[in-house]
C-alpha atoms as a PDB file:
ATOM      1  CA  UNK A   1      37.959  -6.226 101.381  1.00  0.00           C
ATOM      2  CA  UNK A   2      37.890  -2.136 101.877  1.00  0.00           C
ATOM      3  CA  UNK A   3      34.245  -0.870 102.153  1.00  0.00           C
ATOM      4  CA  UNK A   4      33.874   1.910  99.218  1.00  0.00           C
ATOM      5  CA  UNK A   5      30.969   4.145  99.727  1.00  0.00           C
ATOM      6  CA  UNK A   6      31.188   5.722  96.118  1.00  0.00           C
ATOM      7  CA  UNK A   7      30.959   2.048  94.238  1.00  0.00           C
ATOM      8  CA  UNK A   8      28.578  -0.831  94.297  1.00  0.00           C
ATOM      9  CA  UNK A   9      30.590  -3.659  93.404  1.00  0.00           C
ATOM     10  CA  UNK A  10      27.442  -5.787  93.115  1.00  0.00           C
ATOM     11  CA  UNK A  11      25.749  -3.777  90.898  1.00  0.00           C
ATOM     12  CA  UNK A  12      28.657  -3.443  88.976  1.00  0.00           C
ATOM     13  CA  UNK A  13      28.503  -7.477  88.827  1.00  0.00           C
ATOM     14  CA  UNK A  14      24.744  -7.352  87.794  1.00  0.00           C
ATOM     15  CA  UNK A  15      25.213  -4.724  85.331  1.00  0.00           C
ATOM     16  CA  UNK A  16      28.252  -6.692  83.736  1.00  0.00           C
ATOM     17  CA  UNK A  17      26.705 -10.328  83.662  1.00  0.00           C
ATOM     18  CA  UNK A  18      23.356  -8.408  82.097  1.00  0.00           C
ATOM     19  CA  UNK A  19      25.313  -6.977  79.243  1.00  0.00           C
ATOM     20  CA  UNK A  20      26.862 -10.636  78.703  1.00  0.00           C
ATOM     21  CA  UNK A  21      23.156 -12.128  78.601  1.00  0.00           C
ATOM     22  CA  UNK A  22      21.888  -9.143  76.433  1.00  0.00           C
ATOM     23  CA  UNK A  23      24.863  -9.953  74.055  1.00  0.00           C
ATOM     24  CA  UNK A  24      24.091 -13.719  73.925  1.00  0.00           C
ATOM     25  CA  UNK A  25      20.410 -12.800  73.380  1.00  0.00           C
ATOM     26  CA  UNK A  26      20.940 -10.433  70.604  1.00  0.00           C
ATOM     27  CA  UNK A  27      23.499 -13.104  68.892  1.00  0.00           C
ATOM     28  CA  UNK A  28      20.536 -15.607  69.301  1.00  0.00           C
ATOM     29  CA  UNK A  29      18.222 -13.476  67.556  1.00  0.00           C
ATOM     30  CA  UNK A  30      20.557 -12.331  64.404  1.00  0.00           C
ATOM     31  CA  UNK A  31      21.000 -16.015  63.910  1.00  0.00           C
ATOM     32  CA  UNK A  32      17.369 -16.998  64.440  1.00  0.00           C
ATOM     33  CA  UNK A  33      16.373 -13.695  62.066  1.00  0.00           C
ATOM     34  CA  UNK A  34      18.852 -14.633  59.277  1.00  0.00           C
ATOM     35  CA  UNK A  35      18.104 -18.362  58.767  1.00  0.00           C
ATOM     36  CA  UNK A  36      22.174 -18.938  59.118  1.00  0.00           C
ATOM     37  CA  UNK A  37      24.009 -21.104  61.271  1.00  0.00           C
ATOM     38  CA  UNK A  38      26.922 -18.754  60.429  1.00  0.00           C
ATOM     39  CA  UNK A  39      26.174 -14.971  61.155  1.00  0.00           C
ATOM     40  CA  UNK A  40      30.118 -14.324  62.069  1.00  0.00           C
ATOM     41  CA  UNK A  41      33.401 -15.507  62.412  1.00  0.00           C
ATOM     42  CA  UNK A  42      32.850 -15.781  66.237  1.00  0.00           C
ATOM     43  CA  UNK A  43      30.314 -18.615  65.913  1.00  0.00           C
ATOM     44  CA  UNK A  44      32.146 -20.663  63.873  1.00  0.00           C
ATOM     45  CA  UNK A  45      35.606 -19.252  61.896  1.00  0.00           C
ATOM     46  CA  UNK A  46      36.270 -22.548  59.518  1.00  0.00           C
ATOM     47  CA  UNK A  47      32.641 -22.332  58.207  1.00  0.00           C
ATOM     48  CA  UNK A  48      32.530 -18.759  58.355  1.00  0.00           C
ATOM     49  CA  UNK A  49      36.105 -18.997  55.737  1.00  0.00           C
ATOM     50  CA  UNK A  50      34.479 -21.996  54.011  1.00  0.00           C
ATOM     51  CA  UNK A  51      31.380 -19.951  53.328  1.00  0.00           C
ATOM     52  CA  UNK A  52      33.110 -16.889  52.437  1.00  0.00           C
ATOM     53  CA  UNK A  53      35.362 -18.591  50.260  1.00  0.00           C
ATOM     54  CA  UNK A  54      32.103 -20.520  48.454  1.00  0.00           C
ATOM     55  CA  UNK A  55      30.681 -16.679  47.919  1.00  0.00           C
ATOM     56  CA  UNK A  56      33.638 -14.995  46.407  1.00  0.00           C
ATOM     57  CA  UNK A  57      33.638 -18.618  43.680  1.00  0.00           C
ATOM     58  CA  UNK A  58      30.130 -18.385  42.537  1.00  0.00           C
ATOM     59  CA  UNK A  59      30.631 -14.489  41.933  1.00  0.00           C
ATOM     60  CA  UNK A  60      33.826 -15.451  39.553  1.00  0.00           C
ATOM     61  CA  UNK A  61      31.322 -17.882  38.004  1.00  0.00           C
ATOM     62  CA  UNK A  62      28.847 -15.040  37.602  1.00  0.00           C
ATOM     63  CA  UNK A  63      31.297 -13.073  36.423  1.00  0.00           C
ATOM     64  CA  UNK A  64      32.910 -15.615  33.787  1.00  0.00           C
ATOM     65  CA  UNK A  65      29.012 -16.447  32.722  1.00  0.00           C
ATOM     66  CA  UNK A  66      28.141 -12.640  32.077  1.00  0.00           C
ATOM     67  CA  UNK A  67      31.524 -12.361  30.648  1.00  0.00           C
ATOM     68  CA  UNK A  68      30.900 -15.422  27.764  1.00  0.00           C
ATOM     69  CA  UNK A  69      27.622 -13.802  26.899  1.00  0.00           C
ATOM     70  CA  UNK A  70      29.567 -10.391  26.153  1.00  0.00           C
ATOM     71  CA  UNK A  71      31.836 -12.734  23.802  1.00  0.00           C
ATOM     72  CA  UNK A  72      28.818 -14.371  22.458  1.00  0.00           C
ATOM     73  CA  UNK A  73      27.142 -10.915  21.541  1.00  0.00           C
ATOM     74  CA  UNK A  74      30.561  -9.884  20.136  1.00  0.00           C
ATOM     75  CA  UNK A  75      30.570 -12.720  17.655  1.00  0.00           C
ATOM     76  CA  UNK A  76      26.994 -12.383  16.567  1.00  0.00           C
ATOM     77  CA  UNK A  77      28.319  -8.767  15.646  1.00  0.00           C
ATOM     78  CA  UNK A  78      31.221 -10.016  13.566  1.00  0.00           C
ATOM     79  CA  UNK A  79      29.225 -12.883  12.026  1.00  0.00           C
ATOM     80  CA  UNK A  80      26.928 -10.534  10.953  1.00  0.00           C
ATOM     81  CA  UNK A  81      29.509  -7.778   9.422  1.00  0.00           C
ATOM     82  CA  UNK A  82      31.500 -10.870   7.918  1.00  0.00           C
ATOM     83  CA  UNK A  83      27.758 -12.040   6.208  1.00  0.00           C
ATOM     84  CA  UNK A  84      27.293  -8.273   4.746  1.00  0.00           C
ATOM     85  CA  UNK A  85      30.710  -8.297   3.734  1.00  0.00           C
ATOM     86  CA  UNK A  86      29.989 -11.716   2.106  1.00  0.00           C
ATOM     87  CA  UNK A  87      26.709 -10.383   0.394  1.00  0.00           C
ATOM     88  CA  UNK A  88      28.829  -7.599  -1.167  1.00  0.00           C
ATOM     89  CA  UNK A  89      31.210  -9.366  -2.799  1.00  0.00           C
ATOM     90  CA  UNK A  90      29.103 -11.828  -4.147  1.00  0.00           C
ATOM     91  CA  UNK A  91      27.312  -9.197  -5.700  1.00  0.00           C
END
């Protein structure tokens, strides 16, 4: 192996494996912050898809639920136009 004045191959090494250990720290932490076993698809991808997947159904269920109240509002409307239009012909 050629001595290089103008590198320091062992504090290249040092600097490398601390920015690996900084990385696994700062994973460690966004998990520990969160409260989730998942934070990303690198920790585990078939829970991360699972979970994903799990989100994207209860926000169609949201959506159908927020949708049948709109419906339900829409048919108190027309009940009550079909009741005036009741009251006026019984008149």
């Amino acid at each position: 192996m050629a001595l290089n004045i103008l590198s320091n191959h062992a504090a290249n090494l040092a600097h490398r494996n601390l920015a690996r250990a900084e990385e696994a720290t700062n994973r460690s932490l966004l998990k520990l912050s969160s409260g989730q076993r998942v934070v990303s698809a690198r920790d585990d991808a078939t829970s991360m898809a699972i979970g994903v997947r799990l989100d994207s159904t209860a926000s169609t269920i949201t959506s159908g639920i927020v949708n049948v109240g709109h419906g339900n509002s829409m048919l108190q409307i027309a009940d009550g136009g079909m009741a005036t239009i009741d009251n006026i012909l019984v008149r």
